[in-house]
C-alpha atoms as a PDB file:
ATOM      1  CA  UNK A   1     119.307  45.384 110.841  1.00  0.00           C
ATOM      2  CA  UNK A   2     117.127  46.541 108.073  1.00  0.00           C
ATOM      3  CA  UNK A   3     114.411  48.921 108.677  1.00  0.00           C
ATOM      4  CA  UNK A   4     110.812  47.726 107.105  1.00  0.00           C
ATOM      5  CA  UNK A   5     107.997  50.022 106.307  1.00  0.00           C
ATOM      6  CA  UNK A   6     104.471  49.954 107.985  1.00  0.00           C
ATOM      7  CA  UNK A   7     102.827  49.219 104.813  1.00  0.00           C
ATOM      8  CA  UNK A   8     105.446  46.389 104.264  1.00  0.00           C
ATOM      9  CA  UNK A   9     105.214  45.201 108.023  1.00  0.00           C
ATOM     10  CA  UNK A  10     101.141  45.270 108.188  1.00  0.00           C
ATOM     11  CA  UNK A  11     101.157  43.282 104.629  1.00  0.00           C
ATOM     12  CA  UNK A  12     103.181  40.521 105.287  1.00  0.00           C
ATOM     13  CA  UNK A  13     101.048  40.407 109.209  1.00  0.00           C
ATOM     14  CA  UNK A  14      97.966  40.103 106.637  1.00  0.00           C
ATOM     15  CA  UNK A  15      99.187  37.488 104.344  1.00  0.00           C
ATOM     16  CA  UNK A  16     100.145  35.228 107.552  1.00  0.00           C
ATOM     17  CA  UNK A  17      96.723  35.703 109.053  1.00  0.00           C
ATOM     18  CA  UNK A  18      95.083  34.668 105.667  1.00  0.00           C
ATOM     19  CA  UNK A  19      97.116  31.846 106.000  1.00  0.00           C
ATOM     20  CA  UNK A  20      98.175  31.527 103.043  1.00  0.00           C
ATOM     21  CA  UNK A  21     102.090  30.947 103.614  1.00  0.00           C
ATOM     22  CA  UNK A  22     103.725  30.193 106.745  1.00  0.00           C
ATOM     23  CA  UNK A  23     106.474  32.292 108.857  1.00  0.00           C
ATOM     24  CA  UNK A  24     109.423  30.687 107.151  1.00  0.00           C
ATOM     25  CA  UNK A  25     107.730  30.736 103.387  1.00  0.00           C
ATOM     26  CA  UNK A  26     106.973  34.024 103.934  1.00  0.00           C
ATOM     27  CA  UNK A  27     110.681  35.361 104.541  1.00  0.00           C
ATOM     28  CA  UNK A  28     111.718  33.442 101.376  1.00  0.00           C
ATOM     29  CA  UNK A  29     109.167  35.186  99.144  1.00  0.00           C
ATOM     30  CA  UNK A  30     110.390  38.124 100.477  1.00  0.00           C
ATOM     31  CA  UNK A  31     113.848  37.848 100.337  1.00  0.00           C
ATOM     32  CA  UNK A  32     114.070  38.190 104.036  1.00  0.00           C
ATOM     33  CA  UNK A  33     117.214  36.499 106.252  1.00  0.00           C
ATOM     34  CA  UNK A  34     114.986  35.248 108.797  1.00  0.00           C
ATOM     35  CA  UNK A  35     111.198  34.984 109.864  1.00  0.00           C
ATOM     36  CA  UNK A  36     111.696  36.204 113.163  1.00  0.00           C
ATOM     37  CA  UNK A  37     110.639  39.860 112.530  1.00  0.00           C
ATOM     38  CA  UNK A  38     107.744  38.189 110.601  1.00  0.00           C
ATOM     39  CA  UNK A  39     106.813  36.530 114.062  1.00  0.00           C
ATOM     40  CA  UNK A  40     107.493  39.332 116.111  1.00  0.00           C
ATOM     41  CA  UNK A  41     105.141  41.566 114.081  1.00  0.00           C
ATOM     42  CA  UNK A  42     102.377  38.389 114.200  1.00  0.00           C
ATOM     43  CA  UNK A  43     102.828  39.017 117.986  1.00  0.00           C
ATOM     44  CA  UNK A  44     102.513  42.600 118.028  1.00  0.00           C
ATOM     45  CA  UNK A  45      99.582  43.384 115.554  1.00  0.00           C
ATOM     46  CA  UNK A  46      97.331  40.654 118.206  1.00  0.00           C
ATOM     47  CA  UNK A  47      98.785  42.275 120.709  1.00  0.00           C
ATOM     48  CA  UNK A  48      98.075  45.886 119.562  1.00  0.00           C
ATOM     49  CA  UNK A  49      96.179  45.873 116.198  1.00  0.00           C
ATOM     50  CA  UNK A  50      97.659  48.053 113.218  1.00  0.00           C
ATOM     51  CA  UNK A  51      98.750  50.688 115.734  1.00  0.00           C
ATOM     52  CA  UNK A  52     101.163  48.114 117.337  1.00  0.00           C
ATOM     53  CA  UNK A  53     103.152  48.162 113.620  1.00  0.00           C
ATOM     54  CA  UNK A  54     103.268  52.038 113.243  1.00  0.00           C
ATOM     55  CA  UNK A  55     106.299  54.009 114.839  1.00  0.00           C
ATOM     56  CA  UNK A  56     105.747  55.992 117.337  1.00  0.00           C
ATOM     57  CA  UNK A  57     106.176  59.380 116.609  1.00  0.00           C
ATOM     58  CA  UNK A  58     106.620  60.447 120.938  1.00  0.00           C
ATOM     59  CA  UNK A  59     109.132  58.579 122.548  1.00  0.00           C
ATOM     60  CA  UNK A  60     108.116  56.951 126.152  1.00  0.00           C
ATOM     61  CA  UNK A  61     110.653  57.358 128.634  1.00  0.00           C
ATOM     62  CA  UNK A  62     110.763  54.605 130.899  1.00  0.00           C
ATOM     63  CA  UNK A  63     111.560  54.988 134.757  1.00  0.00           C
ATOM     64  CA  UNK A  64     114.653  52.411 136.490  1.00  0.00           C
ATOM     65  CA  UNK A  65     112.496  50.969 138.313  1.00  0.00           C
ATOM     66  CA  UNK A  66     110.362  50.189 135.223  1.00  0.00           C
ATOM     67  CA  UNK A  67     113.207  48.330 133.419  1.00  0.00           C
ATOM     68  CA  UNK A  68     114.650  46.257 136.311  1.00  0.00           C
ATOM     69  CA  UNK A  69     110.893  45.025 137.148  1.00  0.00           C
ATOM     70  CA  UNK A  70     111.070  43.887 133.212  1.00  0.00           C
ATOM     71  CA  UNK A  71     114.222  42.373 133.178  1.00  0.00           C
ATOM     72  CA  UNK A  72     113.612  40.559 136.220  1.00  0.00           C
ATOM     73  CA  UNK A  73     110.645  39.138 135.251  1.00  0.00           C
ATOM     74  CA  UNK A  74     111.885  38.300 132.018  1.00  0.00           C
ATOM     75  CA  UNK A  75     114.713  36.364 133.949  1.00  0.00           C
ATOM     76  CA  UNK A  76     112.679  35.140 136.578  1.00  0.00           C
ATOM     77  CA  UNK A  77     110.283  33.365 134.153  1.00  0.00           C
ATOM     78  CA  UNK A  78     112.478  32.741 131.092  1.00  0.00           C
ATOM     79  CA  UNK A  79     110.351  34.176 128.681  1.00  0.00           C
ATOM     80  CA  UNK A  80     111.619  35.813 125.686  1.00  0.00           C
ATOM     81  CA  UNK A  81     112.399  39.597 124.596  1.00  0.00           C
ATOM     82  CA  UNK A  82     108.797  39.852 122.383  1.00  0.00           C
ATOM     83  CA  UNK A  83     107.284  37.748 125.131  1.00  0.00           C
ATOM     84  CA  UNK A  84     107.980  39.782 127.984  1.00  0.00           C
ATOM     85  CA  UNK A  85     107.186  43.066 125.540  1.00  0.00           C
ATOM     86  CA  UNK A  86     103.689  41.765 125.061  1.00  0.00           C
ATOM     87  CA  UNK A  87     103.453  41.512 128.832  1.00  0.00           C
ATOM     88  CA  UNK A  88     104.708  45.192 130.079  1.00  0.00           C
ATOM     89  CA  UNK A  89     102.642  46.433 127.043  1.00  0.00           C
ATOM     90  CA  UNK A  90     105.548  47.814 125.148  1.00  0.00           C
ATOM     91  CA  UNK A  91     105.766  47.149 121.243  1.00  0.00           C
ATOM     92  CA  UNK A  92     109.367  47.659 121.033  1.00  0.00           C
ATOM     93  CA  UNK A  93     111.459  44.533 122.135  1.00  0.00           C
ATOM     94  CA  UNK A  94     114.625  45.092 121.216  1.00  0.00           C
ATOM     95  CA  UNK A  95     114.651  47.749 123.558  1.00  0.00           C
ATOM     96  CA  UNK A  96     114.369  45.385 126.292  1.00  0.00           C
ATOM     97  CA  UNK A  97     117.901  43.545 124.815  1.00  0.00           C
ATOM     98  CA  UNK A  98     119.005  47.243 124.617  1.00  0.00           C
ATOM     99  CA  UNK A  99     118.026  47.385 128.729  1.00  0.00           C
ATOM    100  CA  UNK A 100     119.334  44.178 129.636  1.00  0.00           C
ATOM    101  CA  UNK A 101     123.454  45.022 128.020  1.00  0.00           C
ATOM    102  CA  UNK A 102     122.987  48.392 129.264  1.00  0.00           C
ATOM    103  CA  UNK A 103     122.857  46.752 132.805  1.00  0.00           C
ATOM    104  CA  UNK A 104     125.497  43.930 132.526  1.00  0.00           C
ATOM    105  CA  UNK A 105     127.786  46.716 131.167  1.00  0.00           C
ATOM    106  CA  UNK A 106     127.294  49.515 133.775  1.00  0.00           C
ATOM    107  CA  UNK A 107     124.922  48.411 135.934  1.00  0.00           C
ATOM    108  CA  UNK A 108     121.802  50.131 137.295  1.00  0.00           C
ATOM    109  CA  UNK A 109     123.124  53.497 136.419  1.00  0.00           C
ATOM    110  CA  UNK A 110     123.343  52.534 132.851  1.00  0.00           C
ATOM    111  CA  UNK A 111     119.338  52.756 132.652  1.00  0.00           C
ATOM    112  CA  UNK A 112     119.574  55.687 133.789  1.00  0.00           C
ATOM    113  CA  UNK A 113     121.274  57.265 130.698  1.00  0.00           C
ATOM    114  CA  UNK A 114     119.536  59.188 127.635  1.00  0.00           C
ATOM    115  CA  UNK A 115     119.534  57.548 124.434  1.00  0.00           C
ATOM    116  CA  UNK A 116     120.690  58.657 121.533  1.00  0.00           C
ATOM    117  CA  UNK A 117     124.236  60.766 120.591  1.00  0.00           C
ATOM    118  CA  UNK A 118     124.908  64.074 121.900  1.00  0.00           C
ATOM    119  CA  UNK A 119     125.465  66.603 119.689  1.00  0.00           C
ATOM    120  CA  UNK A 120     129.307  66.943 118.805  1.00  0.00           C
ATOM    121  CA  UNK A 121     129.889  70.304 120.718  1.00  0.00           C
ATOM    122  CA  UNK A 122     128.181  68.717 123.888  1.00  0.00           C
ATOM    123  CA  UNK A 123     129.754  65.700 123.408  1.00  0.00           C
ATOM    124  CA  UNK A 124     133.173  67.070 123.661  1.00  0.00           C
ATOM    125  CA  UNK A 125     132.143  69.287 126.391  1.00  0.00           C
ATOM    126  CA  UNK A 126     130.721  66.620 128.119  1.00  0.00           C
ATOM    127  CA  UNK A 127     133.763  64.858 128.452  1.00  0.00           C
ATOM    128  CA  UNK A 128     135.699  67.423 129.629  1.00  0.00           C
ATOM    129  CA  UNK A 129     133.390  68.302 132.732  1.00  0.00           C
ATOM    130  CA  UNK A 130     133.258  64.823 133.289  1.00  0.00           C
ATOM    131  CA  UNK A 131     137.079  64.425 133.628  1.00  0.00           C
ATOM    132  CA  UNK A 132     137.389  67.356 136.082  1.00  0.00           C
ATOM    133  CA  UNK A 133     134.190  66.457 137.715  1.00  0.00           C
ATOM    134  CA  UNK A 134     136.013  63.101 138.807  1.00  0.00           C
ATOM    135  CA  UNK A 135     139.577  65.118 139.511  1.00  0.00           C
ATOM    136  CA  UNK A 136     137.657  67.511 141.906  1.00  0.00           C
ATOM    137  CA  UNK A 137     135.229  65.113 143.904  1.00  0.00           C
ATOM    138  CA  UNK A 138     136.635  64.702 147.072  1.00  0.00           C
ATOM    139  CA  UNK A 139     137.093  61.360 149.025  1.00  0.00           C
ATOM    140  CA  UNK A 140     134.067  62.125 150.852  1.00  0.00           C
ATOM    141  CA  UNK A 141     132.068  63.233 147.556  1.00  0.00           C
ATOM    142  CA  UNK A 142     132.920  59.801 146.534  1.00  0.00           C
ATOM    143  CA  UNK A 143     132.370  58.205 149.552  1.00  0.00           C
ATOM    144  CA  UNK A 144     128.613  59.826 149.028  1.00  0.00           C
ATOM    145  CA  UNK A 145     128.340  58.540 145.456  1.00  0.00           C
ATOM    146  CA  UNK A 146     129.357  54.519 146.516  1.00  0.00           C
ATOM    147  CA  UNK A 147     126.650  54.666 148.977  1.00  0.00           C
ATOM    148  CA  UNK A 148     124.067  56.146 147.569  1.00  0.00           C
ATOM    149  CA  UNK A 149     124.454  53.830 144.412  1.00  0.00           C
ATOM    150  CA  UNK A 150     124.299  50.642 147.056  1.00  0.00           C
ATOM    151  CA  UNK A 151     121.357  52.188 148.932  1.00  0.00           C
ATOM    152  CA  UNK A 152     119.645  52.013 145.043  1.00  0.00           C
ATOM    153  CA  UNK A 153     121.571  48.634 145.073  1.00  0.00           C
ATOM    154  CA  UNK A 154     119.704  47.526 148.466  1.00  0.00           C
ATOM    155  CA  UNK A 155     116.240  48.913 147.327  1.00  0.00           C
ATOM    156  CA  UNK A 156     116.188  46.847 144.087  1.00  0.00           C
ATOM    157  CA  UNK A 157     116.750  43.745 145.559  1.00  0.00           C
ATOM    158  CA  UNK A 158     114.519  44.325 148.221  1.00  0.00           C
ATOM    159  CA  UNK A 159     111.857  44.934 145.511  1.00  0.00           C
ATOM    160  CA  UNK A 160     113.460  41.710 143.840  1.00  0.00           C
ATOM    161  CA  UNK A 161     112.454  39.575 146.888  1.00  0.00           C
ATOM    162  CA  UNK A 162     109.323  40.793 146.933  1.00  0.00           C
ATOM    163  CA  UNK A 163     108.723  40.160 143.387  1.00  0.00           C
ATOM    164  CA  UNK A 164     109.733  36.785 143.628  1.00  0.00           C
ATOM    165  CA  UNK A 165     108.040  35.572 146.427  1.00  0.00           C
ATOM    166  CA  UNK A 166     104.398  36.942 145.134  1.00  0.00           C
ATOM    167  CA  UNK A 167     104.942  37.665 141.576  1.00  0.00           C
ATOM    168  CA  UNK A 168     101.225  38.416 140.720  1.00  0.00           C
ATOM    169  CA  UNK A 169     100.513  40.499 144.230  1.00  0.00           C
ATOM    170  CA  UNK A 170     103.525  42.562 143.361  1.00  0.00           C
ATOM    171  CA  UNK A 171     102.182  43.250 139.911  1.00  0.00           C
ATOM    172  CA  UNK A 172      99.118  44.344 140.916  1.00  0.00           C
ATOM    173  CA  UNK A 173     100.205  46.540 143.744  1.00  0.00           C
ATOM    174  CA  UNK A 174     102.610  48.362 141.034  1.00  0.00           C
ATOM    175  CA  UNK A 175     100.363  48.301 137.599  1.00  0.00           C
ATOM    176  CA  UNK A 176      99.220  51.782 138.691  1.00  0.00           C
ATOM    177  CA  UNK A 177     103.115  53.065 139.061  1.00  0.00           C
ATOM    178  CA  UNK A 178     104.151  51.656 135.812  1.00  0.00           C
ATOM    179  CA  UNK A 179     101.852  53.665 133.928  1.00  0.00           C
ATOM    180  CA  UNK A 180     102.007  56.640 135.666  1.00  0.00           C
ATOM    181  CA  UNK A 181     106.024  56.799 135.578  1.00  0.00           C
ATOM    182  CA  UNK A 182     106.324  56.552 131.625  1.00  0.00           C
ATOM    183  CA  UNK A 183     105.865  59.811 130.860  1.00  0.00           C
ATOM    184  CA  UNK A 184     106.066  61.122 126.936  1.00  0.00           C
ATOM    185  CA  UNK A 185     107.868  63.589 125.352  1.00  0.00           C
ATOM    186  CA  UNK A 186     107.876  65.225 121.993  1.00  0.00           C
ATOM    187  CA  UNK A 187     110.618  65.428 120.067  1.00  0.00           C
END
């Protein structure tokens, strides 16, 4: 995927508004592939204004609970990725496609893990502990792990239920917690 400047993001956004050229027209003029980063951007800078286009500089970290409240939502209603974005207030949607494998390939405990590569050195260290980690749990370390992870298991879908069955109560009962449980960090 090709990486687009602010400047170059904000003045395509401008010529659209003026409009001048359409979403399609646009992405031809520009020799883009497709017009649906020109959309998504549209989205985002009524959304957000200007700052909605610039990268952010301070990562948010998002909580579990946070991205399974998204991606249900997103599958209870059927919106789309930039759709459901606009919604939760984030500016990034991809990340939400990013969310969504993470949890068909590993499950909930897939959310859980940091983004980005670990250093080499950690890296291989890391998968060394891992290995004898696993080797040296015992049956009943195990036994711990399976249900804790269905207790978490139990608790989402609990909060699923809930969710579906008053969709707008549940929303406004948790607003508060979602912004409270992003927390940033500086990189």
């Amino acid at each position: 995927m090709a990486k687009y400047s602010e400047q170059f993001k904000l003045m395509l956004v401008r010529e659209y508004k003026e409009k001048i050229l359409g979403y399609e027209l646009l992405a031809k003029k520009y020799d883009m592939k497709s017009s649906t980063p020109i959309k998504r951007w549209v989205k985002v800078y009524e959304k957000f204004g200007e700052n909605g286009l610039l990268r952010k500089r301070n990562h948010e970290t998002y909580s579990i609970q946070f991205k399974l409240d998204v991606l249900s939502f997103m599958k209870r209603t059927g919106s789309s990725e930039v759709d459901t974005a606009l919604h939760f207030g984030l500016t990034n949607p991809s990340m939400i496609g990013s969310w969504k494998r993470a949890l068909l390939e590993g499950g909930s405990e897939a959310l859980e893990r940091p983004k980005g590569r670990l250093p080499m050195s950690d890296k291989a260290k890391n998968k060394k502990s891992k290995q004898t980690e696993e080797k040296e749990m015992t049956y009943e370390q195990k036994l711990e792990r399976e249900n804790e992870l269905l207790r978490l298991e139990v608790e989402y879908l609990k909060k699923l239920r809930a969710f579906q069955m008053d969709p707008e109560g549940y929303l406004e009962k948790h607003k508060q917690r979602y912004h409270s449980n992003s927390k940033k960090t500086s990189n």
